[in-house]
PDB file of N, CA and C in Angstrom:
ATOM      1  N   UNK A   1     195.568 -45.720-199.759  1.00  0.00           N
ATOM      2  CA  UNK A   1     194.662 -45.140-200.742  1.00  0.00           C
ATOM      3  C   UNK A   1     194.714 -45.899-202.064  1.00  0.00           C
ATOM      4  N   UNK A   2     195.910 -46.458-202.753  1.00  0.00           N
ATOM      5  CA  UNK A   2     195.419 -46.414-203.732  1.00  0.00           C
ATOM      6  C   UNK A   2     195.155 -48.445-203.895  1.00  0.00           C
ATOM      7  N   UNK A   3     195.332 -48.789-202.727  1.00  0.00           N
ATOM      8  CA  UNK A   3     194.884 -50.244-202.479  1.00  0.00           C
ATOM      9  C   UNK A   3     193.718 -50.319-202.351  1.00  0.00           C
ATOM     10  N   UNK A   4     193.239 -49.181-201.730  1.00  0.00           N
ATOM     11  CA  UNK A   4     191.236 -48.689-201.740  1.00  0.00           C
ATOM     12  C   UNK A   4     191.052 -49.021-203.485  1.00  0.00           C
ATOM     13  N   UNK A   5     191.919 -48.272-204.104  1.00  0.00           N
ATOM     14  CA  UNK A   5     191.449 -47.473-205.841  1.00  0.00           C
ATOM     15  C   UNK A   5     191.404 -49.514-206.147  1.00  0.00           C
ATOM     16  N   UNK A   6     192.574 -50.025-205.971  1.00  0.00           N
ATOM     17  CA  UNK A   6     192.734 -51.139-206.534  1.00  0.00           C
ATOM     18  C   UNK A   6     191.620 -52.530-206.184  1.00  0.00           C
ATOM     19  N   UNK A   7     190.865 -52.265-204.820  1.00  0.00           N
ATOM     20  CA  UNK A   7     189.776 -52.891-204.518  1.00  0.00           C
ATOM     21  C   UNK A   7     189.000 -52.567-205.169  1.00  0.00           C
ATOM     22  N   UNK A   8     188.481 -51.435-205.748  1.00  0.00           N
ATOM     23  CA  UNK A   8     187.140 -50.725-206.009  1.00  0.00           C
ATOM     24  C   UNK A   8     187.598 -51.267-207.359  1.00  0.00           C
ATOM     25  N   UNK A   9     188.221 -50.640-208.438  1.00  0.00           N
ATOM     26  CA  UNK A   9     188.282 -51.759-209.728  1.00  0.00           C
ATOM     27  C   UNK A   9     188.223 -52.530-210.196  1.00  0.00           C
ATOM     28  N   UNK A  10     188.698 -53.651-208.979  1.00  0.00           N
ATOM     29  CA  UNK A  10     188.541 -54.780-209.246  1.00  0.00           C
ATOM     30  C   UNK A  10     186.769 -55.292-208.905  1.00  0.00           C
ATOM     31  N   UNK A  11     185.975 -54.907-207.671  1.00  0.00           N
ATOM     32  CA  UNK A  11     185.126 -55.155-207.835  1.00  0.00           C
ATOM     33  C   UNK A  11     183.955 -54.419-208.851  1.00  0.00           C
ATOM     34  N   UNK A  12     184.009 -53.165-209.103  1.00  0.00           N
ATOM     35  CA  UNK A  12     183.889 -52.882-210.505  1.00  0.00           C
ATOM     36  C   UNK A  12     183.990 -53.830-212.174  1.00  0.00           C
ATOM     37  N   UNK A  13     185.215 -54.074-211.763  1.00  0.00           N
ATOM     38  CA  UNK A  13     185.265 -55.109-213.369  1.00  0.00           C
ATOM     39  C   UNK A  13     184.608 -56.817-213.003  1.00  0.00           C
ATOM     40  N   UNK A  14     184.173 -56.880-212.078  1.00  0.00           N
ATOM     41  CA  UNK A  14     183.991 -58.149-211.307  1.00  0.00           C
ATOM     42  C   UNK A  14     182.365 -57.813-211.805  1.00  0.00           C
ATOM     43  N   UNK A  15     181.721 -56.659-211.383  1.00  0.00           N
ATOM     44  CA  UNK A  15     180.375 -56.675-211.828  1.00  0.00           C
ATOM     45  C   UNK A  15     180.311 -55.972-213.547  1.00  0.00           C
ATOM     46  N   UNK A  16     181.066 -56.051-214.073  1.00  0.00           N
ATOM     47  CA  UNK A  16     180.806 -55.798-215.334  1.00  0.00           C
ATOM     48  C   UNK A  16     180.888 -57.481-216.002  1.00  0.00           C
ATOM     49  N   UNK A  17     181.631 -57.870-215.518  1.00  0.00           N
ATOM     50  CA  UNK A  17     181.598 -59.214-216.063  1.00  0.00           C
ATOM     51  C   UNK A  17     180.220 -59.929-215.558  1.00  0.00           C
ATOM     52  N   UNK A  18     179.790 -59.791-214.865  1.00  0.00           N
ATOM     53  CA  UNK A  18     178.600 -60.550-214.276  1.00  0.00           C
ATOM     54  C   UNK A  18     177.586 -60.124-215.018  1.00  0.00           C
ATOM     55  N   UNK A  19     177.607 -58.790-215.244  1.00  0.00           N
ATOM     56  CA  UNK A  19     176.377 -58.305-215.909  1.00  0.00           C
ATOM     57  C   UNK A  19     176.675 -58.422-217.435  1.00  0.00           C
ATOM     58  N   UNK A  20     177.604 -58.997-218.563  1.00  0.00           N
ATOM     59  CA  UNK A  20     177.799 -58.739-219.370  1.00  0.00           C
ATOM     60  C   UNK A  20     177.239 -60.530-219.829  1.00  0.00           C
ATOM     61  N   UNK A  21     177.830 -61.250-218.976  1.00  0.00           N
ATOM     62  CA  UNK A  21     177.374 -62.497-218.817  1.00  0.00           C
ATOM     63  C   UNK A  21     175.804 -62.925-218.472  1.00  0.00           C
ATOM     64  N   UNK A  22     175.063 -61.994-217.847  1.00  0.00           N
ATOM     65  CA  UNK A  22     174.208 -62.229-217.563  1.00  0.00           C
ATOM     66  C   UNK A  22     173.583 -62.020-218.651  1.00  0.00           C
ATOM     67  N   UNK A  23     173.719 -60.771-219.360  1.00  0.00           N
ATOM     68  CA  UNK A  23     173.522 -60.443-220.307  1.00  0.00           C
ATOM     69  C   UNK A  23     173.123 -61.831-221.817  1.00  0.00           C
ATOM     70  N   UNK A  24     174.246 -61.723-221.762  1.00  0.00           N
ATOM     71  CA  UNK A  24     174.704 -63.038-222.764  1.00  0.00           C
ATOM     72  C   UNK A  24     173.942 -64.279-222.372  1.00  0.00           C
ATOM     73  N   UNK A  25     174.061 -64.761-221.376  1.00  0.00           N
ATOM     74  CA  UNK A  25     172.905 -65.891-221.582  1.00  0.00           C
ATOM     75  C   UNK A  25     171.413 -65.339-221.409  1.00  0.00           C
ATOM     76  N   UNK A  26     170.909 -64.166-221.342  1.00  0.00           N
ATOM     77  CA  UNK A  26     169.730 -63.874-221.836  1.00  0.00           C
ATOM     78  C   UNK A  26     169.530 -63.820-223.298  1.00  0.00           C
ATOM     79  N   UNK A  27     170.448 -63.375-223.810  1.00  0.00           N
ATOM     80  CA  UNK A  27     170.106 -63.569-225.582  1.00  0.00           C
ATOM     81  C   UNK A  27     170.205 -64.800-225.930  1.00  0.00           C
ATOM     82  N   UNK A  28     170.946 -65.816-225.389  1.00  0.00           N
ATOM     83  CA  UNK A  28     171.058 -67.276-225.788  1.00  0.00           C
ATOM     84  C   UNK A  28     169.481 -67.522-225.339  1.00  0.00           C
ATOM     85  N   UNK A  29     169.025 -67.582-224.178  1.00  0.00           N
ATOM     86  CA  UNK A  29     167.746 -68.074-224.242  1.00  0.00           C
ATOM     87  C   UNK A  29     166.939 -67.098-225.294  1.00  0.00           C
ATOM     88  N   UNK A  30     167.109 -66.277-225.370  1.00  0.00           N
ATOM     89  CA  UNK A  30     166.132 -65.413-226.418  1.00  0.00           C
ATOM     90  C   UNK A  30     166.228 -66.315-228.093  1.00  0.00           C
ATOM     91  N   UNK A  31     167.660 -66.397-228.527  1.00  0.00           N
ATOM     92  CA  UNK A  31     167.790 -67.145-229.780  1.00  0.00           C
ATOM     93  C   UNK A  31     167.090 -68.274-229.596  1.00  0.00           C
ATOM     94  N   UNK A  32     167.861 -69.240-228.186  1.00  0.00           N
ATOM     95  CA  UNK A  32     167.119 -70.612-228.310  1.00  0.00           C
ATOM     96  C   UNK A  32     165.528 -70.666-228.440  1.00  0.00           C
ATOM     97  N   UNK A  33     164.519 -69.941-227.904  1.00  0.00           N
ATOM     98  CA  UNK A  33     163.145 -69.759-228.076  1.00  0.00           C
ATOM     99  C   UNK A  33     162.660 -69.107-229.501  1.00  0.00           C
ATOM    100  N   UNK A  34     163.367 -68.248-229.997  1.00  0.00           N
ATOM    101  CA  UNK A  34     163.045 -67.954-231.426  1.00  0.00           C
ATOM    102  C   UNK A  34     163.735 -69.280-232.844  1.00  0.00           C
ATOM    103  N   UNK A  35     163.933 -70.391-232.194  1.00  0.00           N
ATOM    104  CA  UNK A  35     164.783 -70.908-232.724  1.00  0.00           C
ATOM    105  C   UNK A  35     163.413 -72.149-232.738  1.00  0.00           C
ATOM    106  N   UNK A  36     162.894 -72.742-231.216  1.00  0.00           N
ATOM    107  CA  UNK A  36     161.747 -72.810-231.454  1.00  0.00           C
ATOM    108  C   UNK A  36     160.840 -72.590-232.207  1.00  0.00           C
ATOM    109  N   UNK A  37     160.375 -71.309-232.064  1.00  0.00           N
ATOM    110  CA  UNK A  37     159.516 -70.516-232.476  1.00  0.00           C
ATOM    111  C   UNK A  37     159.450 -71.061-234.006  1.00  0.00           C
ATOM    112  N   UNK A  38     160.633 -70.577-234.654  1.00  0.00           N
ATOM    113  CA  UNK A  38     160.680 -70.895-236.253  1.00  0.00           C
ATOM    114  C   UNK A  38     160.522 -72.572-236.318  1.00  0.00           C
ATOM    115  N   UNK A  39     160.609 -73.202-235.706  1.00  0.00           N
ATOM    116  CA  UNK A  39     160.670 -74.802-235.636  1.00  0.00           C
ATOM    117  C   UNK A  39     159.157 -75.084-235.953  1.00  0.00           C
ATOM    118  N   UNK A  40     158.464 -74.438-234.865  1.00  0.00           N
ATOM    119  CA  UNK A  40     157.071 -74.648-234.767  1.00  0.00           C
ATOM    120  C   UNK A  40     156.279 -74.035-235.918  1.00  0.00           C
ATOM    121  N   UNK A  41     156.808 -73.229-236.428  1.00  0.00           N
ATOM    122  CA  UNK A  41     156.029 -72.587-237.799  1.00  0.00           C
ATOM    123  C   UNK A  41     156.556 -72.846-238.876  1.00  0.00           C
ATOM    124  N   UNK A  42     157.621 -73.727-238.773  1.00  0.00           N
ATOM    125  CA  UNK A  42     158.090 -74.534-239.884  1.00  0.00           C
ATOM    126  C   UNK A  42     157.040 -76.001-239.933  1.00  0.00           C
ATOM    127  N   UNK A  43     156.735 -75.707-239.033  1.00  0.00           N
ATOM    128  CA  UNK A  43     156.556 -77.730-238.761  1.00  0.00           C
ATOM    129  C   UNK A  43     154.169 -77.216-239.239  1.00  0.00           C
ATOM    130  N   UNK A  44     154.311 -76.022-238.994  1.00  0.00           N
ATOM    131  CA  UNK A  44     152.796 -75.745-238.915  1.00  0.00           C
ATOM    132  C   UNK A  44     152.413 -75.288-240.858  1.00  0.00           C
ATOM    133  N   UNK A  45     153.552 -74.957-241.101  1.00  0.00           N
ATOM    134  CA  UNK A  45     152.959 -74.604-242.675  1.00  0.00           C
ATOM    135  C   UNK A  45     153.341 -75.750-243.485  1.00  0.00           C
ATOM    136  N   UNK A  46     154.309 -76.669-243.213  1.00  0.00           N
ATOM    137  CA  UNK A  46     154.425 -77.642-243.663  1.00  0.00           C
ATOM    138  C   UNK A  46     152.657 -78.706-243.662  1.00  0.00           C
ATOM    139  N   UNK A  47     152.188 -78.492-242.539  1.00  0.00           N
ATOM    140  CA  UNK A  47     151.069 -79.242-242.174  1.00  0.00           C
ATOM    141  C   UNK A  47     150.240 -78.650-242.771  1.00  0.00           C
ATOM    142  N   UNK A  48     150.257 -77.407-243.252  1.00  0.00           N
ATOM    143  CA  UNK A  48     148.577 -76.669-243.951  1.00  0.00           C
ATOM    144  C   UNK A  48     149.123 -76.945-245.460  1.00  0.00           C
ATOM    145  N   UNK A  49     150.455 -76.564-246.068  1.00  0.00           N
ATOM    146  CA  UNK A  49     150.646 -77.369-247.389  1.00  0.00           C
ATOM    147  C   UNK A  49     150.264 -78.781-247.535  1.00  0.00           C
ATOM    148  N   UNK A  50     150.236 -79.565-246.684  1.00  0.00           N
ATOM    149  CA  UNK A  50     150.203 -80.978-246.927  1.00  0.00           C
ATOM    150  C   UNK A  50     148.676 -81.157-246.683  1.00  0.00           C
ATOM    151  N   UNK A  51     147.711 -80.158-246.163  1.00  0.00           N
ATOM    152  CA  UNK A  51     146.246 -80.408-246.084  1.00  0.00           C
ATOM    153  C   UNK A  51     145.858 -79.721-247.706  1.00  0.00           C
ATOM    154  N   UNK A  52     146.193 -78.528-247.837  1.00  0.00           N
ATOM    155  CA  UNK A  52     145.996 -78.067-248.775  1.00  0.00           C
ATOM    156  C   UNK A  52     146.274 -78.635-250.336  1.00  0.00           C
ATOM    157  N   UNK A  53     147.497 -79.581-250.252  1.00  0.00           N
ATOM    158  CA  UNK A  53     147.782 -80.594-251.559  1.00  0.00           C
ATOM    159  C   UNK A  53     146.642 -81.262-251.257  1.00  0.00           C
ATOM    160  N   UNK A  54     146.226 -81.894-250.649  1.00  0.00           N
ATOM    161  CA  UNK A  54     145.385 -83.379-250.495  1.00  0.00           C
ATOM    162  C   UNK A  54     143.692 -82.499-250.983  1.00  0.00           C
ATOM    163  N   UNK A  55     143.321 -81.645-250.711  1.00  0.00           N
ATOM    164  CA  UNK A  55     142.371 -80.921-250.790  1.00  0.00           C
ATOM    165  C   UNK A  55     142.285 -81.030-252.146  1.00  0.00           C
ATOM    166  N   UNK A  56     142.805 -80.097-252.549  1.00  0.00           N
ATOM    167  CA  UNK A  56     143.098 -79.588-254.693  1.00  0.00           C
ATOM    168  C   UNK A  56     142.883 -81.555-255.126  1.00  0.00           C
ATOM    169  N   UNK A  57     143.757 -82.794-254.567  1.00  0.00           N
ATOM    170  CA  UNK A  57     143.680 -83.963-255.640  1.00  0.00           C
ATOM    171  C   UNK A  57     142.342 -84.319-255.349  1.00  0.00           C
ATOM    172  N   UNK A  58     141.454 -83.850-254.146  1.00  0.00           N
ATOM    173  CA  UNK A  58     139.993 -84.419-254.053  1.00  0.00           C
ATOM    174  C   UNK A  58     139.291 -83.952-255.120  1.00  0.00           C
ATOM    175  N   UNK A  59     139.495 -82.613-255.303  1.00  0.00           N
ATOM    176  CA  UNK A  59     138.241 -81.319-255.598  1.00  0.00           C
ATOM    177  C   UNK A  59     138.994 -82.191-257.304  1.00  0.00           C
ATOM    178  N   UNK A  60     140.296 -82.276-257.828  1.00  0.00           N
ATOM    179  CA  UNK A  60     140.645 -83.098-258.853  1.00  0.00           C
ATOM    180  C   UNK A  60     139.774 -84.156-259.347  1.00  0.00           C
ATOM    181  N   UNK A  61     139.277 -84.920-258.712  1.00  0.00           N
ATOM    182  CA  UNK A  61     139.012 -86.518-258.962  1.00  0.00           C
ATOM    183  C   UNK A  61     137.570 -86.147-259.240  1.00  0.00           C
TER     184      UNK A  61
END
C-alpha cells in the first residue's frame, strides 16, 4: 500500500512539473511576441515622426 501512495506522488509531482513548465514556456513565447510587438511599433512611430519632420521643413520653405 503505501508503495501504491509512493507511485501515485511521484507521478503526481511528475505532472505538476510538466504542466508548470509547460506553463512557463507559454509566457516566454507570450513575452517574446509582445517584445516584437513593441519592436514593431517602435520601429512604426519612429517612421511617421520622421515623415512628419520632413513634412513641417516643406510646408517651412
Amino acid at each position: 500500500m503505501s508503495k501504491m501512495m509512493i507511485v501515485v506522488l511521484l507521478l503526481l509531482s511528475s505532472a505538476v512539473v510538466l504542466y508548470l513548465s509547460f506553463l512557463s514556456f507559454k509566457l516566454l513565447r507570450t513575452a517574446q511576441k509582445q517584445t516584437e510587438l513593441e519592436k514593431q511599433q517602435a520601429r512604426a512611430l519612429k517612421s511617421t515622426q520622421q515623415h512628419v519632420g520632413q513634412n513641417s521643413k516643406k510646408r517651412k520653405k
